[in-house]
N, C-alpha and C. Protein backbone atom coordinates (compact mmCIF):
# COMPACT_ATOMS: atom_id res chain seq x y z
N UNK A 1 32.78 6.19 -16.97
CA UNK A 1 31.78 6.21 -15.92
C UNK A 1 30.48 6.88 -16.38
N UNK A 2 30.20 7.89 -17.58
CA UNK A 2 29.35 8.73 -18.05
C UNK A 2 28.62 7.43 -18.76
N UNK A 3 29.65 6.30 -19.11
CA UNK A 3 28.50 5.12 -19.50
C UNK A 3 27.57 4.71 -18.73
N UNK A 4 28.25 4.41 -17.58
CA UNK A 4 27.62 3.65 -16.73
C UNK A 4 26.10 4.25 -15.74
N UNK A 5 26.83 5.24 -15.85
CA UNK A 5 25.61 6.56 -15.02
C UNK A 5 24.67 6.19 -16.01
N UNK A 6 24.76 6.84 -17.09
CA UNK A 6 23.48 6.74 -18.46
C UNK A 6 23.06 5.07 -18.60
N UNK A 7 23.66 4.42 -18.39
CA UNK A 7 22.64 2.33 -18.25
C UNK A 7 22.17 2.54 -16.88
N UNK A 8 22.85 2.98 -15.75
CA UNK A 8 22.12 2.94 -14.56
C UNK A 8 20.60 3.40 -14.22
N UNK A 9 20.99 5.00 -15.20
CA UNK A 9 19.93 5.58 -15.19
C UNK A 9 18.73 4.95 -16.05
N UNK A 10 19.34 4.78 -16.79
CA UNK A 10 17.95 3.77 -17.86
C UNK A 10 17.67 2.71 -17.51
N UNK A 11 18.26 1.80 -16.45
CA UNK A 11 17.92 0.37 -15.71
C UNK A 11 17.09 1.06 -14.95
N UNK A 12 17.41 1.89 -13.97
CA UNK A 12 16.26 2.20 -13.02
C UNK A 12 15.05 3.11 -13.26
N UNK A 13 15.00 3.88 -14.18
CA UNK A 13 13.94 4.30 -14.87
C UNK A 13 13.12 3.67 -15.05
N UNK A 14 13.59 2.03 -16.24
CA UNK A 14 12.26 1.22 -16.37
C UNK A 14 11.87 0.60 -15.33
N UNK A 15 12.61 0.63 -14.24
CA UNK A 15 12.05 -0.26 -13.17
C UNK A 15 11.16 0.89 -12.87
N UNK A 16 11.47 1.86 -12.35
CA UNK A 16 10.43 3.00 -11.95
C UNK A 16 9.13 2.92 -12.55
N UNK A 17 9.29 3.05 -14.01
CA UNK A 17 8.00 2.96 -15.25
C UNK A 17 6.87 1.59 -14.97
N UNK A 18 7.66 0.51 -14.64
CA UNK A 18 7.29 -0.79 -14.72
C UNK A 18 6.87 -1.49 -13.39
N UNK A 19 7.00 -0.62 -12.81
CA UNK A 19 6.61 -1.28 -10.94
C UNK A 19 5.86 -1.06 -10.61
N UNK A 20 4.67 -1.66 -10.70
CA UNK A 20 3.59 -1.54 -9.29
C UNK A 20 3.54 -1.57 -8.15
N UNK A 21 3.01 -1.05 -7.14
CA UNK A 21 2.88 -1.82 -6.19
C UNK A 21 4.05 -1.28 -4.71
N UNK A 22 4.98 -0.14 -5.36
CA UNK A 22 5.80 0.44 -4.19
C UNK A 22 7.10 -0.76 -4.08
N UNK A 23 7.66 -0.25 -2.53
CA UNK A 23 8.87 -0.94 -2.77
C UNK A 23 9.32 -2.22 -2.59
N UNK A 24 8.25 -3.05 -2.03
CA UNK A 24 8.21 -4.59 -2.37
C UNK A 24 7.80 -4.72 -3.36
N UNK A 25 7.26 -4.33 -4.04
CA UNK A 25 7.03 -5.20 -5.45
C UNK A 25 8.21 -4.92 -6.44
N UNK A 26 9.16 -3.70 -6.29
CA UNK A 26 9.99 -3.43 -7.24
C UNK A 26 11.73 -4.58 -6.60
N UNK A 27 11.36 -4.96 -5.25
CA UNK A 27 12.90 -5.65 -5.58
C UNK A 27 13.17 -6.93 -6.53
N UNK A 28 11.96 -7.50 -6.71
CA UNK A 28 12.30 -8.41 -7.58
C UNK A 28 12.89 -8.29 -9.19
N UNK A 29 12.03 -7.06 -9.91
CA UNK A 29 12.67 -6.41 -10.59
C UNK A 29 13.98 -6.13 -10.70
N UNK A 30 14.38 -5.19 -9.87
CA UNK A 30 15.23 -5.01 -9.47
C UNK A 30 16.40 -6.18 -9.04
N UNK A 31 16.33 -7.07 -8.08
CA UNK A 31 17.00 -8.67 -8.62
C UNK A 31 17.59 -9.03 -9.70
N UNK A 32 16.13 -9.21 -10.53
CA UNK A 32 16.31 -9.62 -12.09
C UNK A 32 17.42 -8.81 -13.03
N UNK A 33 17.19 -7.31 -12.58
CA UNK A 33 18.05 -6.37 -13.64
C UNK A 33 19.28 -6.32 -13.00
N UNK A 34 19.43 -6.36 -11.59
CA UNK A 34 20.87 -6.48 -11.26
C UNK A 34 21.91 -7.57 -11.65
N UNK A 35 21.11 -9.05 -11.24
CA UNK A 35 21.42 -10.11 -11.71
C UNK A 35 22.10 -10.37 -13.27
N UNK A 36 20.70 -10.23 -13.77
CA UNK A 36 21.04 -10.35 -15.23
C UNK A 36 22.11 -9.27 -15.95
N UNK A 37 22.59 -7.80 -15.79
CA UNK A 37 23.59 -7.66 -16.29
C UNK A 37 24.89 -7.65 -15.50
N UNK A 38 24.83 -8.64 -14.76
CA UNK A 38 26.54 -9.09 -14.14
C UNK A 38 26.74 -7.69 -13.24
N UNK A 39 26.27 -6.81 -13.04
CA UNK A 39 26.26 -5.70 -11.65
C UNK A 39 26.50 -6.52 -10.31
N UNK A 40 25.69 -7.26 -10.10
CA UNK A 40 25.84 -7.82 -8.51
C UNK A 40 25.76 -9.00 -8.63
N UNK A 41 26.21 -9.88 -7.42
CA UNK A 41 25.63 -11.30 -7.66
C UNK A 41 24.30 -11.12 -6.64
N UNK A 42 24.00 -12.42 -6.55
CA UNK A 42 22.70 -12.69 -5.91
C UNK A 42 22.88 -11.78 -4.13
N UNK A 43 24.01 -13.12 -3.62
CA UNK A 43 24.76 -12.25 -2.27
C UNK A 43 24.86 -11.17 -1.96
N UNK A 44 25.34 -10.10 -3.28
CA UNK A 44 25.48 -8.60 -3.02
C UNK A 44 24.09 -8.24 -2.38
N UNK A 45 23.44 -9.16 -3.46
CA UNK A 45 21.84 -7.81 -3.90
C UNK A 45 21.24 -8.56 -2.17
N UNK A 46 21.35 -9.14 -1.52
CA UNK A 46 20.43 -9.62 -0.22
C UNK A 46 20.88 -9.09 0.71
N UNK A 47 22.08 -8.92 0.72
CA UNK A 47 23.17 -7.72 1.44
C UNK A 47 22.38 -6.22 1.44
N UNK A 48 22.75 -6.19 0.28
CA UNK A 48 22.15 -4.20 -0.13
C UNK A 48 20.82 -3.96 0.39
N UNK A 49 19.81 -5.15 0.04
CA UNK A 49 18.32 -5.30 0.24
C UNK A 49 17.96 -4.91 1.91
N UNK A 50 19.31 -5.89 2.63
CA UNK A 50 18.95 -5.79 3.80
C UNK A 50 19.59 -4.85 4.31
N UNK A 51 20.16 -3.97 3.88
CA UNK A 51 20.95 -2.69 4.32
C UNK A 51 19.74 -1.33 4.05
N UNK A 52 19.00 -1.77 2.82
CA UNK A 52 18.06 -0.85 2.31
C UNK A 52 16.74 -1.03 3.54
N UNK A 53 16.38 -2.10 4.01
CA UNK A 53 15.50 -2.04 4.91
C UNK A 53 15.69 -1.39 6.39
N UNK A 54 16.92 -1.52 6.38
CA UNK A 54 17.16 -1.31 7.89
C UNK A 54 16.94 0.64 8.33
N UNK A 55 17.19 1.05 7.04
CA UNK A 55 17.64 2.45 6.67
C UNK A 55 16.76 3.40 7.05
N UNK A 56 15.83 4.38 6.81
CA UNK A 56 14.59 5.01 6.75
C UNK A 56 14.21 5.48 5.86
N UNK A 57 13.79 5.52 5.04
CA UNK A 57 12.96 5.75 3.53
C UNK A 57 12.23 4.87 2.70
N UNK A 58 11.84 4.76 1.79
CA UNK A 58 11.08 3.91 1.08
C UNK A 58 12.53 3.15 0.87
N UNK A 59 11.66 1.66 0.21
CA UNK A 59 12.67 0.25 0.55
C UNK A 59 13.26 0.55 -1.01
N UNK A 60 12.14 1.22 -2.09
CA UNK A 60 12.73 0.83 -3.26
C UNK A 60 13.68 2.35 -3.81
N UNK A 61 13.39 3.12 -2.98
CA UNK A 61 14.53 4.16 -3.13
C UNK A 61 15.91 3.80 -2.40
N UNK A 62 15.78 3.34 -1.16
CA UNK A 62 17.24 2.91 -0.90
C UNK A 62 17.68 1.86 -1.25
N UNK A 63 17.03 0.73 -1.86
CA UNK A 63 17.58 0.04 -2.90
C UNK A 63 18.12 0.07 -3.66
N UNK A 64 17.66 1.67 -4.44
CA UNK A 64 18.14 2.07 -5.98
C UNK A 64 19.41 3.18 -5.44
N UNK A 65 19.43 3.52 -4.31
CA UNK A 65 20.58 4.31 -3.80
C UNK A 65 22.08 3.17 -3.52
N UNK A 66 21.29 2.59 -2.61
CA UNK A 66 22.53 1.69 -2.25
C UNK A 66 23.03 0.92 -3.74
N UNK A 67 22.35 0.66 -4.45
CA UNK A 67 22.80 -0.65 -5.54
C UNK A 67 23.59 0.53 -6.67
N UNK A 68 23.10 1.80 -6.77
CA UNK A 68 24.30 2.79 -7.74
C UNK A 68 25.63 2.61 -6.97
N UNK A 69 25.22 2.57 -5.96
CA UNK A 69 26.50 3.30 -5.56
C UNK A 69 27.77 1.96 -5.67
N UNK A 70 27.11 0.97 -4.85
CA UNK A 70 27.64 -0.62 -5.14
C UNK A 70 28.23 -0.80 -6.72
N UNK A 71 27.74 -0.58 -7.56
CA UNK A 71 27.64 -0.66 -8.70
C UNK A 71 29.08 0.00 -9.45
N UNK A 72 28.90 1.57 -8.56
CA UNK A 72 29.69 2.43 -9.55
C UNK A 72 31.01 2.05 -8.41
N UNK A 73 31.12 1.39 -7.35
CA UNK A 73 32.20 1.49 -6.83
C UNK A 73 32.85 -0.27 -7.24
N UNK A 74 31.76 -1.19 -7.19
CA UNK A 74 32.89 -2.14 -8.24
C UNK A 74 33.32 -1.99 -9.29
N UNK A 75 32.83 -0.73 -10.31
CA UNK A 75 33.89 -0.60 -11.46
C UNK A 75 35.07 0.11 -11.18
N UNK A 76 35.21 0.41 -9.97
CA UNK A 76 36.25 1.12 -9.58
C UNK A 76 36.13 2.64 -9.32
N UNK A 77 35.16 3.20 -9.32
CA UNK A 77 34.86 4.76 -9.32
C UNK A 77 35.45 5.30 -7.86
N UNK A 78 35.69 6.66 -8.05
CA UNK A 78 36.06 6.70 -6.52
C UNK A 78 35.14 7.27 -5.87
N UNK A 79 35.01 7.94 -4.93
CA UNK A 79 33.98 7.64 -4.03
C UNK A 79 32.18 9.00 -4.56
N UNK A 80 33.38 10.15 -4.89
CA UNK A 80 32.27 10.94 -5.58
C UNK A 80 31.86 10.83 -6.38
N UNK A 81 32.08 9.97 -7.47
CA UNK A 81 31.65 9.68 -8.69
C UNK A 81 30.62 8.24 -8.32
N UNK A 82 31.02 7.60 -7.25
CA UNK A 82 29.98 6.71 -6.89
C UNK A 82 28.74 7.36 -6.60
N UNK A 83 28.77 7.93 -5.15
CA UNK A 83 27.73 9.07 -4.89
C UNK A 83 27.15 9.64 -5.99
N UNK A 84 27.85 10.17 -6.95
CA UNK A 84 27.04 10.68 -8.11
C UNK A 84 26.38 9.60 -8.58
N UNK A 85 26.67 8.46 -9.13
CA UNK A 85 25.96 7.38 -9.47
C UNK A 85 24.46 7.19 -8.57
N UNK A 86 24.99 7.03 -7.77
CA UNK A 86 24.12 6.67 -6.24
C UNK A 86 22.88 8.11 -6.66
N UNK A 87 23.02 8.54 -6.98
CA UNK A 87 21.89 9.69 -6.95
C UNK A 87 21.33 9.63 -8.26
N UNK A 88 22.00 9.38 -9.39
CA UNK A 88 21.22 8.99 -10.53
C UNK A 88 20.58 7.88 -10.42
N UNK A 89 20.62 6.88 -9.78
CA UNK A 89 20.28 5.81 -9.59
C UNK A 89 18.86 6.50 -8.73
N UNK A 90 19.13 6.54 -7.65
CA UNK A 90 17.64 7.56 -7.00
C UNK A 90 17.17 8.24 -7.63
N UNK A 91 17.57 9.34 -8.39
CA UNK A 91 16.56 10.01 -8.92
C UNK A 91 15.78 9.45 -10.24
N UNK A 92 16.25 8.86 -10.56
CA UNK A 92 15.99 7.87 -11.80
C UNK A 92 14.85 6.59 -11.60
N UNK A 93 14.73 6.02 -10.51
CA UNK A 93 13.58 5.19 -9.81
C UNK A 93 12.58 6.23 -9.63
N UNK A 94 12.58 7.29 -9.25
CA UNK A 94 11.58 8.04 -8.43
C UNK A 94 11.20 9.07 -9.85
N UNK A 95 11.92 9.28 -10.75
CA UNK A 95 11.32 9.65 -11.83
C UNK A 95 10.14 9.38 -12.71
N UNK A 96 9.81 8.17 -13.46
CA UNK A 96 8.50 7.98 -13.61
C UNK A 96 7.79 8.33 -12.22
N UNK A 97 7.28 8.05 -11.28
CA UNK A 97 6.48 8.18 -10.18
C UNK A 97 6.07 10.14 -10.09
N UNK A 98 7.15 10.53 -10.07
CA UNK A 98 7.13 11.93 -10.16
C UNK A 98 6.64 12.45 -11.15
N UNK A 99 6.80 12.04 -12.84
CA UNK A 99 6.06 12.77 -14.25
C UNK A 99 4.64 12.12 -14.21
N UNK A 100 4.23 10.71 -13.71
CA UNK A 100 2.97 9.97 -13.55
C UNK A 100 1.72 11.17 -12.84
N UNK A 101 2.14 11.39 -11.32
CA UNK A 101 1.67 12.45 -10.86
C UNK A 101 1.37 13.53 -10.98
N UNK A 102 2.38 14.23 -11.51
CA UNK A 102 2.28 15.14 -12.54
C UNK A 102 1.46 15.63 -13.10
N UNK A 103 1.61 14.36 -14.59
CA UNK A 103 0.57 14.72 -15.48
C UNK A 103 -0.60 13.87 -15.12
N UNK A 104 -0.75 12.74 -14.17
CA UNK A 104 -2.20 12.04 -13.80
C UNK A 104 -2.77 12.36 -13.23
N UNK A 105 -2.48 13.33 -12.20
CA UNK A 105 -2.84 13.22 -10.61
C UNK A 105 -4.32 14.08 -10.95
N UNK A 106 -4.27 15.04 -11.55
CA UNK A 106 -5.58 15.98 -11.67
C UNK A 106 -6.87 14.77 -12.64
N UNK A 107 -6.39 14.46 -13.30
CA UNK A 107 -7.28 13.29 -14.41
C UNK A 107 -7.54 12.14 -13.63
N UNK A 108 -6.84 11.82 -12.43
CA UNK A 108 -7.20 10.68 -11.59
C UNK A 108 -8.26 11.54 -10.60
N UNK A 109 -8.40 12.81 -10.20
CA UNK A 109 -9.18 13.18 -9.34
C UNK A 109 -10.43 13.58 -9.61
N UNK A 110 -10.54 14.03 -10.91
CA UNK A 110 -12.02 13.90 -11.77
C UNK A 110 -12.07 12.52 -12.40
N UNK A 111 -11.93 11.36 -12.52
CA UNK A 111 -12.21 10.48 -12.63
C UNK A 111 -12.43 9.10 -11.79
N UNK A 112 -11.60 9.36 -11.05
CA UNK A 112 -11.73 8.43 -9.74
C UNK A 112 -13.24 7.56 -9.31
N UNK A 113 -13.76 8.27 -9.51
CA UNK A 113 -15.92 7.69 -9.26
C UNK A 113 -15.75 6.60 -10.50
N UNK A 114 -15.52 6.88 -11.39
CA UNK A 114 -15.99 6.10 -12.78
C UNK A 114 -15.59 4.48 -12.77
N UNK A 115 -16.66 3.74 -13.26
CA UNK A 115 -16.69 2.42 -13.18
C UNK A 115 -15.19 1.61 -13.69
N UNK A 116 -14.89 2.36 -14.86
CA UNK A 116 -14.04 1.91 -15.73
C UNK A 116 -12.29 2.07 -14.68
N UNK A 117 -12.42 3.07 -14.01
CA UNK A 117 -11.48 3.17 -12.88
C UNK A 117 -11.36 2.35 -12.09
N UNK A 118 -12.18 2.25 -11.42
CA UNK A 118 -12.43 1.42 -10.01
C UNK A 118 -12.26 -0.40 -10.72
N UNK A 119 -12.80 -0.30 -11.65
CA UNK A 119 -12.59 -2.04 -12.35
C UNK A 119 -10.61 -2.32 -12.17
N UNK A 120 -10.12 -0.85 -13.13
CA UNK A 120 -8.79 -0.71 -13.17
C UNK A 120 -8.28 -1.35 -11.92
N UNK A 121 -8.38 -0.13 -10.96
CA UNK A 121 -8.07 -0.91 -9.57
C UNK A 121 -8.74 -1.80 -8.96
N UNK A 122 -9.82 -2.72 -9.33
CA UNK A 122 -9.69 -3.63 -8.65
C UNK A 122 -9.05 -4.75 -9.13
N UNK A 123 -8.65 -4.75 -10.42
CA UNK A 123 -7.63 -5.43 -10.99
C UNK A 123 -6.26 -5.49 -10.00
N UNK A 124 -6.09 -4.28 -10.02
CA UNK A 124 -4.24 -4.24 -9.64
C UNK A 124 -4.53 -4.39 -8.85
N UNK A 125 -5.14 -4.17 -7.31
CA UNK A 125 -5.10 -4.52 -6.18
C UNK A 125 -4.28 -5.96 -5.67
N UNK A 126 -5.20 -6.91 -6.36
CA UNK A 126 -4.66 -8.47 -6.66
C UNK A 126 -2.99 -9.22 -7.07
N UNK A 127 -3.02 -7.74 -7.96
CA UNK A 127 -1.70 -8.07 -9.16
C UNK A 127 -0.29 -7.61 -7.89
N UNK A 128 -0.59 -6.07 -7.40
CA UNK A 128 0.31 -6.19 -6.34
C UNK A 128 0.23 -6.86 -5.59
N UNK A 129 -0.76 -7.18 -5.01
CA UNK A 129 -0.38 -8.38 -3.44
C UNK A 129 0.54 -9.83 -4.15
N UNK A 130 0.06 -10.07 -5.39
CA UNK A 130 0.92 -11.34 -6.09
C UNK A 130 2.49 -10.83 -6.34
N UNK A 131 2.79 -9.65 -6.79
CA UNK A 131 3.83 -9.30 -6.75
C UNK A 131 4.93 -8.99 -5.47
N UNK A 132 3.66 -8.74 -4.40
CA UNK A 132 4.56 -8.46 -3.42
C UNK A 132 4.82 -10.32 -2.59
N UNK A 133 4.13 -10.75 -2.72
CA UNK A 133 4.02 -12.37 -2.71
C UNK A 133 5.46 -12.94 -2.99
N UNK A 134 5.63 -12.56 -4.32
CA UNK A 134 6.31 -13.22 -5.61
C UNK A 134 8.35 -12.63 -4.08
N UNK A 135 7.70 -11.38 -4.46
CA UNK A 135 9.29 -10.99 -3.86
C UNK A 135 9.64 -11.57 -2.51
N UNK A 136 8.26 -11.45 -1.38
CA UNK A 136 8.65 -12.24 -0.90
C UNK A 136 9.50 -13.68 -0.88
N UNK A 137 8.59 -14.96 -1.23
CA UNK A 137 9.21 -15.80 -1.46
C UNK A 137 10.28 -16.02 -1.86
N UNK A 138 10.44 -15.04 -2.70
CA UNK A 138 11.80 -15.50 -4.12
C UNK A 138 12.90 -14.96 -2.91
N UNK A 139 12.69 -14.14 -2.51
CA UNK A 139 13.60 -13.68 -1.34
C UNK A 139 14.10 -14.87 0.09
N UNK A 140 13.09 -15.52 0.34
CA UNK A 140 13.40 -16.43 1.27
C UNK A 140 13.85 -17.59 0.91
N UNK A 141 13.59 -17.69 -0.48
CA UNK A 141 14.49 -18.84 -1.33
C UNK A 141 15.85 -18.47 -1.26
N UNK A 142 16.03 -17.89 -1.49
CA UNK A 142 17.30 -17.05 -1.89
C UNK A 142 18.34 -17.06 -0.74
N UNK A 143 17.51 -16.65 0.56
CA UNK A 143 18.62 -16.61 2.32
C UNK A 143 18.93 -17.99 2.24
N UNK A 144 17.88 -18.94 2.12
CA UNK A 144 17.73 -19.78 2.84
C UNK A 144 18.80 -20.65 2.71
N UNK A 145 19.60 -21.18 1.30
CA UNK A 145 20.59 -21.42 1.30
C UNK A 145 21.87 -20.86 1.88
N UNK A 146 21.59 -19.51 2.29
CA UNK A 146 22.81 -19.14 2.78
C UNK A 146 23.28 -19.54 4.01
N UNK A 147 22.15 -19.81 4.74
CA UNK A 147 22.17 -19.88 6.33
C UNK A 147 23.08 -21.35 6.39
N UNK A 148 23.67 -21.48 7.26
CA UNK A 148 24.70 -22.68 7.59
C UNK A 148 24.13 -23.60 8.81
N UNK A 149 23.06 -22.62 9.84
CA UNK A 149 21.83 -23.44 11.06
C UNK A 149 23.20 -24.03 11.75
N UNK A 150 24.34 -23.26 11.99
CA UNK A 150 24.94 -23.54 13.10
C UNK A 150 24.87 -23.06 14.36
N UNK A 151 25.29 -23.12 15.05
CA UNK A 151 25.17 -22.74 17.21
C UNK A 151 24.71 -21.26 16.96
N UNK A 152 25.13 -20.03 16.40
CA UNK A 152 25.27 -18.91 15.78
C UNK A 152 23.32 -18.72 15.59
N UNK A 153 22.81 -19.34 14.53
CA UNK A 153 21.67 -19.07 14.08
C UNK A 153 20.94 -19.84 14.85
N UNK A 154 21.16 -20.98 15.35
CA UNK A 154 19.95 -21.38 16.47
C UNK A 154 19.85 -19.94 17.28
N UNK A 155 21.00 -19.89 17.97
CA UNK A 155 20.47 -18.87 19.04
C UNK A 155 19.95 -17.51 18.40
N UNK A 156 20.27 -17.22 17.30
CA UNK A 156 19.34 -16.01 16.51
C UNK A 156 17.75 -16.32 16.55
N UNK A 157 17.81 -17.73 15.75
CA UNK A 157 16.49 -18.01 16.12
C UNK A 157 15.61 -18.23 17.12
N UNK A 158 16.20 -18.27 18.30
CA UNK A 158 15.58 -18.60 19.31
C UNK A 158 15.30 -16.96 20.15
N UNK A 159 16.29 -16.10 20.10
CA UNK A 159 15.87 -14.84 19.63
C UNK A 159 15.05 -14.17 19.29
N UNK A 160 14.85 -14.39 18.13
CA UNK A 160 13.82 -13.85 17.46
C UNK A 160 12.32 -14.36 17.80
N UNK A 161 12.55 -15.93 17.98
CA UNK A 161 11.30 -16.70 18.11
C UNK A 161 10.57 -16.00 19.61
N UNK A 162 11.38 -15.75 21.01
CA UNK A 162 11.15 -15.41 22.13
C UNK A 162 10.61 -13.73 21.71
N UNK A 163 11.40 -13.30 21.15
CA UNK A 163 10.95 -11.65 20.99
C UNK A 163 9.65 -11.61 20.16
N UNK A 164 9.17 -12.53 19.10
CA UNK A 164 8.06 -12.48 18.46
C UNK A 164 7.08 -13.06 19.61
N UNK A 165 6.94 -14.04 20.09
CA UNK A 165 6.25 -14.35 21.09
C UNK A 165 6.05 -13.38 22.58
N UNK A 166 6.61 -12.40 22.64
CA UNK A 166 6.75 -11.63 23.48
C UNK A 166 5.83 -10.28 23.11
N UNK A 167 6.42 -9.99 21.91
CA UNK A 167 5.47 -8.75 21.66
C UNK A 167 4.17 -9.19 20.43
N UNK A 168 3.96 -10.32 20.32
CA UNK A 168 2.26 -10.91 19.89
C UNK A 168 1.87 -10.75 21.46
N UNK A 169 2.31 -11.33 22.19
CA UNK A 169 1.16 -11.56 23.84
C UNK A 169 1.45 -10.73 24.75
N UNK A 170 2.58 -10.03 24.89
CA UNK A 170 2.69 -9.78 26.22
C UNK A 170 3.70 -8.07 26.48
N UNK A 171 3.14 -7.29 25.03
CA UNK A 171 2.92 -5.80 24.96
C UNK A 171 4.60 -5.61 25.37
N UNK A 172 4.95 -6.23 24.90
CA UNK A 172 6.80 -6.26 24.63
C UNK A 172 7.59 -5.08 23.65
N UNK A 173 8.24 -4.29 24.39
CA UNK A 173 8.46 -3.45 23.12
C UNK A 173 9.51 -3.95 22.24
N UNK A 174 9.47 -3.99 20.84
CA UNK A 174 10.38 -4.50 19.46
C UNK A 174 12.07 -3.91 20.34
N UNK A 175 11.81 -2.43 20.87
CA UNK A 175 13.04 -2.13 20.82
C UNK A 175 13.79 -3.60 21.52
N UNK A 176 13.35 -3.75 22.50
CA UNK A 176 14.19 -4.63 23.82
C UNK A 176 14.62 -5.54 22.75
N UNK A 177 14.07 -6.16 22.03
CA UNK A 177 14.00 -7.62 21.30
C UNK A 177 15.13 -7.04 19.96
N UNK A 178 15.39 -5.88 19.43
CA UNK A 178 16.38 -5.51 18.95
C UNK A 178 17.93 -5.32 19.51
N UNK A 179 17.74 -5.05 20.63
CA UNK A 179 18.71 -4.98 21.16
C UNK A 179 19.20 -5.70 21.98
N UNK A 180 18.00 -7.08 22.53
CA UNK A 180 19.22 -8.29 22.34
C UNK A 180 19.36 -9.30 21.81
N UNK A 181 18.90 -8.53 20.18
CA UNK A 181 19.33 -9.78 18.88
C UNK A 181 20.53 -8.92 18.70
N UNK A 182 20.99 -7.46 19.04
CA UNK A 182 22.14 -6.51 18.94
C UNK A 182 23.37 -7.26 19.60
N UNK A 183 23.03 -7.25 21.08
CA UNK A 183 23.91 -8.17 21.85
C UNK A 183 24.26 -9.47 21.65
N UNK A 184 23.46 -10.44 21.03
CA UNK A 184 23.36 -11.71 21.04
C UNK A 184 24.73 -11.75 19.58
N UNK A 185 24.65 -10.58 18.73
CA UNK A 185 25.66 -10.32 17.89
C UNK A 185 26.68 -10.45 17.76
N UNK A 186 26.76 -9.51 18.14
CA UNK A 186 28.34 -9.16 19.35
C UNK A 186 29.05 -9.69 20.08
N UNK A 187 27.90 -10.86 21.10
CA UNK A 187 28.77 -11.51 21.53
C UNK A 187 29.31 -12.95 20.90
N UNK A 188 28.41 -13.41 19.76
CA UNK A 188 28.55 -14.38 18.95
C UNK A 188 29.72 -14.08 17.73
């Protein structure tokens, strides 16, 4: 398991190092690296994704929480040694971000005015919205096969469709519209 902690930790590191853009832009990454070394299948990771949203914290820290822990408990770990995973996995995303600051944060605040900066960011500005783009989509590719659009998901959709139309026009609070896509659950 001291293997697995130490690849976990170094999978999510470079994602940390390599992500722009916060925690939509890192699930696709994240996808890719889960995917590609046989950790999760696709299913797991849309599962975890949507477990990570529902949660309260940044999307790409409970991503990297939930997916250690997933991770260290299909190799069989038992539950504290998952958790331990589960936290290398977090602290390990949030690591670059934390030494970046660190050592940038004062050199970004005397420099910040300078042309050569501001060009910087107006570069990336673009590059994240494409990235966060990118995850989108690739993400709705991804459900969309799953869905089966039987009796079940019409009425989800119709759900959802009434509760979005409700609170665009007519100062609807989200909660109500949560709680009876909650009920509509339950009783389906």
């Amino acid at each position: 398991m001291i293997h697995l902690a130490g690849t976990i930790f170094l999978a999510f590191f470079k994602i940390g190092l390599f992500t722009l853009g916060g925690g939509l832009a890192i699930i696709s990454l994240v996808q890719q690296e889960m995917l590609g070394r046989g950790w999760l299948t696709n299913a797991e990771f849309l599962d975890i994704l949507g477990i990570a949203q529902m949660t309260p914290g940044p999307i790409g820290v409970n991503t990297a929480t939930f997916v250690g822990y997933r991770v260290a408990a299909l190799q069989g770990a038992g539950i504290w040694i998952a958790l331990t995973v589960s936290l290398v996995a977090t602290l390990s995303v949030t690591l670059p971000s934390v030494i970046g600051v660190h050592l940038g944060g004062g050199w970004f605040n005397r420099n910040r005015d300078r042309p050569v900066v501001r060009r910087v960011f107006a570069v990336l500005r673009p590059l994240v919205a494409g990235f966060v783009t990118a995850a989108g989509v690739t993400l709705t590719l991804d459900v969309f096969p799953r869905l089966a659009f039987g009796q079940h998901e019409f009425v989800n959709a119709g759900v959802f469709a009434v509760t979005a139309w409700l609170v665009l026009t007519k100062r609807f609070s989200p909660l109500w519209g949560l709680l009876l896509g909650a009920f509509t659950g339950l009783v389906n």
